[in-house]
Protein backbone atom coordinates (compact mmCIF):
# COMPACT_ATOMS: atom_id res chain seq x y z
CA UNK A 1 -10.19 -6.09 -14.29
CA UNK A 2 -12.78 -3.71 -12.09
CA UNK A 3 -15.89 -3.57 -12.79
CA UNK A 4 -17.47 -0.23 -13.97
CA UNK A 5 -19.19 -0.26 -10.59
CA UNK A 6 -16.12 -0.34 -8.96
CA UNK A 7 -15.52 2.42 -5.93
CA UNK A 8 -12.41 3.20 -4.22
CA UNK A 9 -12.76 6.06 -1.59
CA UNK A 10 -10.46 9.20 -2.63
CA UNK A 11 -9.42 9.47 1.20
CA UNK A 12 -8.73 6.25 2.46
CA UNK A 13 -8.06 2.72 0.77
CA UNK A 14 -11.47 1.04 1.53
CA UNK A 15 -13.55 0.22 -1.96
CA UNK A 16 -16.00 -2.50 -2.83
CA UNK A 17 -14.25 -5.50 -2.20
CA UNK A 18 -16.18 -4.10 1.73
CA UNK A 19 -19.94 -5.18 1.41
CA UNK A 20 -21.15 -2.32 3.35
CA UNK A 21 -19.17 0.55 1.82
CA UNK A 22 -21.10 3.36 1.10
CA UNK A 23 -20.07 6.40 -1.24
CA UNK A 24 -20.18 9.62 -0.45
CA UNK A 25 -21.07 12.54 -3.09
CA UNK A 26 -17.46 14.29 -2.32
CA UNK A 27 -15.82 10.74 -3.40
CA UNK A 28 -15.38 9.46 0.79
CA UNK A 29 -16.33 6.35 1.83
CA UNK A 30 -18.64 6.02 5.03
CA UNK A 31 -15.41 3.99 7.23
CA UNK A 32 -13.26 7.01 7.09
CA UNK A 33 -16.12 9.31 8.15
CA UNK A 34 -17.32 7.61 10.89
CA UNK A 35 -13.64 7.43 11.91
CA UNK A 36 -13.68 10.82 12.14
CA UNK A 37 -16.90 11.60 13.29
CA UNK A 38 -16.86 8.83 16.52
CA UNK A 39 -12.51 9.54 17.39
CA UNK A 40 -13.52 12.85 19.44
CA UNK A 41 -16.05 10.86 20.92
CA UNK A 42 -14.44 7.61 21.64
CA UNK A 43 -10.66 8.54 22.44
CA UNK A 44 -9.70 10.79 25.34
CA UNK A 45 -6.47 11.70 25.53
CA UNK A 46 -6.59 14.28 28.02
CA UNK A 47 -5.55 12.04 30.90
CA UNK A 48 -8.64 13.17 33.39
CA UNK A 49 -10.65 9.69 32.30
CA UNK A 50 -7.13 7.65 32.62
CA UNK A 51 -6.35 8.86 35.75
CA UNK A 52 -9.62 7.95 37.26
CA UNK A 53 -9.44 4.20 36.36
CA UNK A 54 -6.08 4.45 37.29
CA UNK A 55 -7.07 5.49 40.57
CA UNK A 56 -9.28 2.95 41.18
CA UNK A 57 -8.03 0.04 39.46
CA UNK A 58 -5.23 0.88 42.61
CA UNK A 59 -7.27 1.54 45.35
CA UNK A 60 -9.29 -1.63 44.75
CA UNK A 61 -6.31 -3.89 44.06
CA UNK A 62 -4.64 -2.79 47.52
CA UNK A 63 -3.77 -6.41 49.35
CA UNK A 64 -3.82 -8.20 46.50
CA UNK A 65 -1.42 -9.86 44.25
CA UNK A 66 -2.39 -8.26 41.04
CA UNK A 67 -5.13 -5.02 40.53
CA UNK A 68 -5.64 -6.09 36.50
CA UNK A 69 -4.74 -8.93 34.18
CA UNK A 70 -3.62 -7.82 30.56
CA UNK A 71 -3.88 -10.02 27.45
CA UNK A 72 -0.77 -10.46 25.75
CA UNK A 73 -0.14 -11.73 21.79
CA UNK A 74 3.87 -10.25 21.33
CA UNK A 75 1.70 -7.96 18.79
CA UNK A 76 2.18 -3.72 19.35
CA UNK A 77 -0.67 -3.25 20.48
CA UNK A 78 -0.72 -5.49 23.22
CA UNK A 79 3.33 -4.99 24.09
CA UNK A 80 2.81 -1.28 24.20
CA UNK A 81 -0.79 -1.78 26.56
CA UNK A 82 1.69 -3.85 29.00
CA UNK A 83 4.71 -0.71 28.64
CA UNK A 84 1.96 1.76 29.47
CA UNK A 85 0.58 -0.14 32.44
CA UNK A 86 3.12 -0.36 33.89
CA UNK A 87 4.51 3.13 33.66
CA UNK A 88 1.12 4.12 35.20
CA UNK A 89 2.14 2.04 38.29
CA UNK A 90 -0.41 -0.55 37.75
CA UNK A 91 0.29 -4.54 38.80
CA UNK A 92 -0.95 -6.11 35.97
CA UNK A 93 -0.71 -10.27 35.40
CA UNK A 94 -0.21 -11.01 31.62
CA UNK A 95 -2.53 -13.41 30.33
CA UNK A 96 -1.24 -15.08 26.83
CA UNK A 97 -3.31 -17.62 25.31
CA UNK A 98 -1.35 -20.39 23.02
CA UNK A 99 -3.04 -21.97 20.85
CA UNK A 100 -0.39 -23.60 19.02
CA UNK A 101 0.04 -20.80 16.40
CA UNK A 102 2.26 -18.46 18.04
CA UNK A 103 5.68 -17.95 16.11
CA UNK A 104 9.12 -17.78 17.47
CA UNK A 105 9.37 -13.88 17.15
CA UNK A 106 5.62 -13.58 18.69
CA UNK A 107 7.41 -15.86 21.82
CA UNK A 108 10.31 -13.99 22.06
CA UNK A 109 8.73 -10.90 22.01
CA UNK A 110 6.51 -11.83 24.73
CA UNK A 111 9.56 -13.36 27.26
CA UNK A 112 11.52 -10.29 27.05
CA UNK A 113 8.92 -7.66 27.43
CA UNK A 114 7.75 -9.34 30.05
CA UNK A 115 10.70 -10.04 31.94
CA UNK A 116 12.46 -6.07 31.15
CA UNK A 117 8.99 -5.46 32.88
CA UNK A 118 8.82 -7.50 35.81
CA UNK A 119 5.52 -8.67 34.89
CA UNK A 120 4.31 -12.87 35.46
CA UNK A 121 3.06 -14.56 33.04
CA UNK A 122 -0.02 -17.00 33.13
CA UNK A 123 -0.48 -18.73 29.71
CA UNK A 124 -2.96 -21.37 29.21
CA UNK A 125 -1.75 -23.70 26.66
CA UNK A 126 -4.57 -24.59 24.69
CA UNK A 127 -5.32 -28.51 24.01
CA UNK A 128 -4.76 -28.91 20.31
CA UNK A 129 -6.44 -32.09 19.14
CA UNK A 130 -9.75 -30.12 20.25
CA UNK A 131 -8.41 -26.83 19.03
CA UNK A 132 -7.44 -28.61 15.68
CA UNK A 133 -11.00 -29.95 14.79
CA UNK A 134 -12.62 -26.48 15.96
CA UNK A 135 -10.15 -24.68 13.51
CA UNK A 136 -10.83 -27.36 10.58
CA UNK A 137 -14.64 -26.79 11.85
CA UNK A 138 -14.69 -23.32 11.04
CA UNK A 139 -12.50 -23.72 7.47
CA UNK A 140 -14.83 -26.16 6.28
CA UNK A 141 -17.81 -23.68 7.57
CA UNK A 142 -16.57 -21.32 4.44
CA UNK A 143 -16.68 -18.17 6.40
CA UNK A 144 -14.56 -15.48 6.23
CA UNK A 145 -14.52 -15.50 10.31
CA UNK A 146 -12.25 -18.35 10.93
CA UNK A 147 -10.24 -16.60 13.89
CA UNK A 148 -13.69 -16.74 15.55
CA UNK A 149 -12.27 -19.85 17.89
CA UNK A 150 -8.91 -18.04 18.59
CA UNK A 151 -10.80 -14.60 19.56
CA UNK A 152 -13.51 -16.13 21.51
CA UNK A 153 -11.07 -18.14 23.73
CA UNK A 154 -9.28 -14.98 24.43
CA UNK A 155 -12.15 -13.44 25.10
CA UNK A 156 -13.15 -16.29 27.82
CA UNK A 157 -9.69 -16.51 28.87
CA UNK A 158 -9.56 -13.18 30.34
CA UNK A 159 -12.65 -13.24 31.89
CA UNK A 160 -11.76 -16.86 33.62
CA UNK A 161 -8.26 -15.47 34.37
CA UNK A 162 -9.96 -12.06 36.07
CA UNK A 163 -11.87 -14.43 38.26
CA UNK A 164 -8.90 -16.55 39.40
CA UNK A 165 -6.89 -13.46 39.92
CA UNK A 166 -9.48 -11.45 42.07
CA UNK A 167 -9.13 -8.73 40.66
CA UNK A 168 -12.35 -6.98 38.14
CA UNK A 169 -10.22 -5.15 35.35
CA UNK A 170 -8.74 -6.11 32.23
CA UNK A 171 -6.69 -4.03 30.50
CA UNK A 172 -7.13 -4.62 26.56
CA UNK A 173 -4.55 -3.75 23.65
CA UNK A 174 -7.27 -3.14 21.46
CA UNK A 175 -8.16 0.20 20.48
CA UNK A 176 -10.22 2.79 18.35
CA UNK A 177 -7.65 3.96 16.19
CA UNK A 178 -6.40 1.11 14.71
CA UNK A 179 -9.47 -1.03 14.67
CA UNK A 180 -12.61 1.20 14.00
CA UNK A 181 -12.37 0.62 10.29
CA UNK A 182 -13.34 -2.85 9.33
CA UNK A 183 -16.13 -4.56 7.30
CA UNK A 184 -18.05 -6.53 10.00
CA UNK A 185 -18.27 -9.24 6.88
CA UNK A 186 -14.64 -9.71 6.73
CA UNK A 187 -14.29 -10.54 10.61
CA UNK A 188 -17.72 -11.74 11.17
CA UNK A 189 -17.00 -9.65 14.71
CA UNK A 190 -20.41 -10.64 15.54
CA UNK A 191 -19.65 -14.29 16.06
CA UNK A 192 -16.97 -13.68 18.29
CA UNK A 193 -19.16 -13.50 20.99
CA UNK A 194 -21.40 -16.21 20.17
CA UNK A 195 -20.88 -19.86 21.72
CA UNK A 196 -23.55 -21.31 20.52
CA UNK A 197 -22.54 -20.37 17.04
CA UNK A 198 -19.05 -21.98 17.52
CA UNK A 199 -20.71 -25.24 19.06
CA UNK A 200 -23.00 -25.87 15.86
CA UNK A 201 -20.23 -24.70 13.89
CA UNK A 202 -18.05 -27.49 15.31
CA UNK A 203 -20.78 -29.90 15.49
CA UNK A 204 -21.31 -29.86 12.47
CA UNK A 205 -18.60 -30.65 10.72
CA UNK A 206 -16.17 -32.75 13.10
CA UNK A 207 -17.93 -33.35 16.57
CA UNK A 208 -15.20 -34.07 18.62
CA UNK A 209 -15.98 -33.37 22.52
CA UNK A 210 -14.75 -29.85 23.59
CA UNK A 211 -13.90 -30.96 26.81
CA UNK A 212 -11.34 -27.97 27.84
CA UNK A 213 -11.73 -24.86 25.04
CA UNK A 214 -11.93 -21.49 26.88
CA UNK A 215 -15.99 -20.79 26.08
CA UNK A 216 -17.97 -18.14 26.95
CA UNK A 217 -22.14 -19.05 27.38
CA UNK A 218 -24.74 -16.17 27.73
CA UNK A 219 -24.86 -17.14 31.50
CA UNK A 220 -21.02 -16.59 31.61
CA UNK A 221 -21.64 -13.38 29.79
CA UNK A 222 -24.22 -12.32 32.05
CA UNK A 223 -21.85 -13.17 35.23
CA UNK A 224 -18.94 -11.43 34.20
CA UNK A 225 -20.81 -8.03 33.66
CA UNK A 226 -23.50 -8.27 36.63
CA UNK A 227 -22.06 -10.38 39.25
CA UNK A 228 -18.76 -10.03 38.96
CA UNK A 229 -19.03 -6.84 37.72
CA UNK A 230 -15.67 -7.08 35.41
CA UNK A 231 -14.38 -3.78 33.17
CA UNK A 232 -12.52 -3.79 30.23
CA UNK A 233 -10.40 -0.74 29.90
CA UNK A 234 -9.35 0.34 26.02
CA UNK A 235 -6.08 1.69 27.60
CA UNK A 236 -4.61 2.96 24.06
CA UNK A 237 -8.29 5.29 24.05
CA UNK A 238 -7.01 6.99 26.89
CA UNK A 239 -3.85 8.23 25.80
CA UNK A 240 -2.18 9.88 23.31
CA UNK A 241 -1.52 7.47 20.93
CA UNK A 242 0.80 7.04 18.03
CA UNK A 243 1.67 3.52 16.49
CA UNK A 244 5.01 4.78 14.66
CA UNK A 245 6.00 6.38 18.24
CA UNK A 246 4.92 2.81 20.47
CA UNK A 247 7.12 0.83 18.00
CA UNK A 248 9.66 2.63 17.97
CA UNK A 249 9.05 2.80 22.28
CA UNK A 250 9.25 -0.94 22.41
CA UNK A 251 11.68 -1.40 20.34
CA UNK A 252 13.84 0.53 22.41
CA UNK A 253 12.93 0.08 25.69
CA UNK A 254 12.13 -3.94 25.48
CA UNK A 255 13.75 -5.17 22.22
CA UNK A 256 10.60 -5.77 20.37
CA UNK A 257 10.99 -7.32 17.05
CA UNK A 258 8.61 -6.39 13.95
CA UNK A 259 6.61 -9.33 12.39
CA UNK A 260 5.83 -7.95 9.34
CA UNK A 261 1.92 -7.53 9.56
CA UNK A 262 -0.70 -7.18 11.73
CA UNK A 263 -1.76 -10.07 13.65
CA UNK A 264 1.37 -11.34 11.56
CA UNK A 265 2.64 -12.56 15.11
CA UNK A 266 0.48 -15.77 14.51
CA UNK A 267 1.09 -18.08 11.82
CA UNK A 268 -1.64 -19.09 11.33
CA UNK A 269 -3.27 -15.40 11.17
CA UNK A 270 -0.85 -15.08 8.73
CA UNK A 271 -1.81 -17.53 6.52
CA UNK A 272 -5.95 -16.40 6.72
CA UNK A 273 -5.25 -13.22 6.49
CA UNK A 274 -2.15 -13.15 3.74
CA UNK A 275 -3.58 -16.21 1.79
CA UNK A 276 -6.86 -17.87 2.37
CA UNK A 277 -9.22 -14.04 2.70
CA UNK A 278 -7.42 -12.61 -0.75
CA UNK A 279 -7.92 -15.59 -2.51
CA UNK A 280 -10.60 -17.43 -1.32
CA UNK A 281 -12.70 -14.48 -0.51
CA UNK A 282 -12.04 -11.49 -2.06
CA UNK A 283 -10.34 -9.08 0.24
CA UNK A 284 -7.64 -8.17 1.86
CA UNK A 285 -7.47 -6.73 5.32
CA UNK A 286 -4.53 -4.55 4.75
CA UNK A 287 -7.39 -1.95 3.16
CA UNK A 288 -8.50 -1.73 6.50
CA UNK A 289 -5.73 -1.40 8.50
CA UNK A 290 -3.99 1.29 6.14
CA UNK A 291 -6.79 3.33 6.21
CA UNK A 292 -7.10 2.92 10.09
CA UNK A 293 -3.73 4.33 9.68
CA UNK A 294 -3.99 7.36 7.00
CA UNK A 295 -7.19 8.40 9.05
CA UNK A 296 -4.36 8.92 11.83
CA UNK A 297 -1.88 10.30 10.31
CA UNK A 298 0.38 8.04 10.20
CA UNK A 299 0.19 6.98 6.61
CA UNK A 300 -0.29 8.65 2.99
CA UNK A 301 -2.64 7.51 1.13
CA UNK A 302 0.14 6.88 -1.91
CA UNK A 303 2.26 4.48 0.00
CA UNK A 304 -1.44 2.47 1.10
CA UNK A 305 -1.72 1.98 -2.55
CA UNK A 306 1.84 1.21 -3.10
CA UNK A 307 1.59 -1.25 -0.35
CA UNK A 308 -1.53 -3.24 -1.79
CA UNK A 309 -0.06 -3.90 -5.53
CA UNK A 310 2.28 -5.90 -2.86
CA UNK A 311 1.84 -9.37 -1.66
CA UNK A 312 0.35 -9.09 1.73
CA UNK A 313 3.36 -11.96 2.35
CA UNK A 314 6.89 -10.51 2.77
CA UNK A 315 8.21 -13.37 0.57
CA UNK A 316 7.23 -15.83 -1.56
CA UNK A 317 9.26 -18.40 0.26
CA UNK A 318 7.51 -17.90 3.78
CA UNK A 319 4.29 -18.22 1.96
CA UNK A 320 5.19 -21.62 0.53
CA UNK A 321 6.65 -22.47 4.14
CA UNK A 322 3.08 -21.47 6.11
CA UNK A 323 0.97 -23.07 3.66
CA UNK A 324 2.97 -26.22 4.14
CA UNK A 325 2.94 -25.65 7.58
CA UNK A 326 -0.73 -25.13 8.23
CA UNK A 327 -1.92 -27.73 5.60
CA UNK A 328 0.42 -30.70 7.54
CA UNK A 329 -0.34 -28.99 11.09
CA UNK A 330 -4.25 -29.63 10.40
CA UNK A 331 -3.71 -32.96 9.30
CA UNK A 332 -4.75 -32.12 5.66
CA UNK A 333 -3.22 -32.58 2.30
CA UNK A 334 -2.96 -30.23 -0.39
CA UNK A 335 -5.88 -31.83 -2.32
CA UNK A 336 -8.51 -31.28 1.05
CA UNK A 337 -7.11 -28.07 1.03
CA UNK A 338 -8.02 -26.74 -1.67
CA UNK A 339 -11.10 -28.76 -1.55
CA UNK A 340 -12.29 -26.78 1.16
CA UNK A 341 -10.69 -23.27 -0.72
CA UNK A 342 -13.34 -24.52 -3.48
CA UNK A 343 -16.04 -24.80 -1.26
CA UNK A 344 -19.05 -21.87 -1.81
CA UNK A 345 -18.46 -19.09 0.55
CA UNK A 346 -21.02 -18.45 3.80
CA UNK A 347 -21.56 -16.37 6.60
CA UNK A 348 -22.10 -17.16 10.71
CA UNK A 349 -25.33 -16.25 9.45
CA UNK A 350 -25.86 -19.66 7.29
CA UNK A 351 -25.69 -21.08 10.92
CA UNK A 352 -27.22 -21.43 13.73
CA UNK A 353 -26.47 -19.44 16.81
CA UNK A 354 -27.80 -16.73 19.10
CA UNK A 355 -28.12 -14.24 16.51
CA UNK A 356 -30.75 -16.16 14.87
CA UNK A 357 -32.37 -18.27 17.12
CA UNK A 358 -35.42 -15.99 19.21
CA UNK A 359 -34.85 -16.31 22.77
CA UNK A 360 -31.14 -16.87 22.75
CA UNK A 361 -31.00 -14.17 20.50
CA UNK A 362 -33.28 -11.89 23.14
CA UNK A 363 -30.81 -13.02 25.76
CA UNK A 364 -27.30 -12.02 24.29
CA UNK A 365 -28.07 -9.17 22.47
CA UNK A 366 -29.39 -8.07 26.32
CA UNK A 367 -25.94 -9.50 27.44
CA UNK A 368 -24.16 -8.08 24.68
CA UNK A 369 -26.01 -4.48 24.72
CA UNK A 370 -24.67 -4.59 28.86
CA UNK A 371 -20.93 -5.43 27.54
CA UNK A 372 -20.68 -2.71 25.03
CA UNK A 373 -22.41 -0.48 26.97
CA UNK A 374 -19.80 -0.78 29.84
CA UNK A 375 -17.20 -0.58 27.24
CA UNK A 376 -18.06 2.50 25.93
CA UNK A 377 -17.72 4.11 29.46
CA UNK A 378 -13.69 3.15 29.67
């Protein structure tokens, strides 16, 4: 039952289950209207700010092997960045980290867009006994952020790889249409960024040496963006965009294979995300990625609400499968499980990291205001 409190925006799907929702006197919600007040000022579609980095990203990768390196999950976004690049006549290396999550479909997808292509493949194979604790660090932790390991290995992953392939781009999936509208408490974004977050995180609650996990320091940071002066281009901003039109693209030109979600190309994500977030925490991401959606175009806001009275799972059964999966893959049992499920809920703020500690703080927020900075001119 709702409380008499209770908001729902009349334009998109966002309501109060989002911390930082804010109502509007017409009945809108302030994620749909900064959607619409940053698009005009984020995306450009008209092809002039494309075809310069286009332009460049060639002319600097002459000689070399590769000109860019382009993460890849098997997820639309990232399938449809690699189509794209290509098309523009770019030599991109695809850089796919596994972290022991991936599912079959996410793999196949992957191998055959890949290879219709012609595009290698470096993946780096994460070591799971250290990835394991980390993960069981961060459920224990009782945040909502618990793909904060996962994101900031990817993160450090194609930085590292950008290095080792010479080359200063990276071409990202990620994009401002389907990602602008999100709480920042129910992906704790901040903390993606934020080693020394992960490393009390982790040290606090298993301890295990992190001999090998992808990382990313504030020195590291600082490299990336002032030495080695690396760009991350928001390819999707830079073109005319439609995620009914690049699924249907990919599913025709490279025999990509729906998952049923987003992020739904990781089982684990899956299970956060469909499972642990709804029921542990209180929300459910699909709010955000409908209305990501309906602020596009590309979906009414009646079938959004349809789509919510749903299980975010497209069956019971592969719910009880993933649970069972995760619980025995973590080296739990169902009674720690839902130990930790019980636990009170935190934030990365309960914990110590750059964001709270003075000088580190004065240090990444630098690094950080550099990154996003530089991001905002691709």
């Amino acid at each position: 039952m709702k409380s008499a409190d209770y908001f729902i925006c009349n334009r998109c799907v966002m309501d109060s289950t989002a911390p930082s929702i804010q109502a509007n006197t017409d009945g809108t919600c302030n994620f749909c209207n900064s959607f619409h007040d940053k698009e005009g000022k984020i995306v450009d579609s008209s092809g002039s700010t494309l075809n310069r980095w286009v332009t460049q990203i060639q002319r600097e990768g002459k000689g070399k092997q590769y000109d860019c390196v382009i993460g890849v999950s098997g997820g639309v976004d990232s399938t449809y960045t690699a189509y794209k690049a290509k098309e523009l006549g770019l030599r991109p290396i695809a850089v796919h980290l596994d972290n022991g999550w991936n599912s079959q479909l996410a793999v196949k997808n992957i191998e055959n867009t890949l290879n219709k292509l012609d595009i290698d493949l470096y993946t780096h194979v994460i070591d799971w006994n250290e990835f394991k604790d980390l993960q069981l660090s961060f459920l224990k932790a009782s945040i909502p952020g618990m793909e904060i390991p996962t994101d900031h290995a990817i993160y450090a992953l194609l930085n590292k790889s950008a290095i080792k392939f010479g080359t200063r781009y990276i071409i990202n999936g990620s994009n401002f249409r389907m990602e602008h509208i999100m709480d920042p408490a129910w992906s704790e974004m901040v903390g993606q960024m934020d080693w020394l977050l992960i490393k009390n995180i982790h040290k606090q609650f298993e301890n295990s040496p992190l001999k090998t996990y992808p990382r990313m320091t504030r020195l590291d940071l600082y490299r990336t963006r002032l030495l080695n002066k690396h760009i991350v281009i928001n390819l999707l901003d830079l073109i005319p965009f439609s995620k009914t039109e690049a699924m249907q693209t990919i599913q025709n030109e490279l025999g990509w294979v729906y998952y049923g979600g987003k992020h739904y190309e990781s089982i684990y994500t899956r299970f956060t995300q469909g499972y642990i977030q709804p029921i542990k925490f209180g929300f459910d991401k699909r709010r955000a990625h409908h209305s990501n959606l309906i602020c596009m175009g590309e979906m009414s806001r009646n079938d959004a609400l349809q789509n919510l009275q749903k299980s975010p799972y497209p069956n019971e059964a592969m719910l009880r499968e993933d649970k069972e999966f995760v619980i025995k893959k973590l080296d739990l049992d169902e009674e720690s499980f839902e130990k930790i499920m019980k636990t009170p809920i935190k934030s990365y703020k309960d914990y110590k990291g750059y964001h709270n500690h003075k000088i580190h703080k004065f240090i990444y927020e630098t690094a950080l205001d550099l990154h996003l900075k530089r991001k905002r001119t691709t």
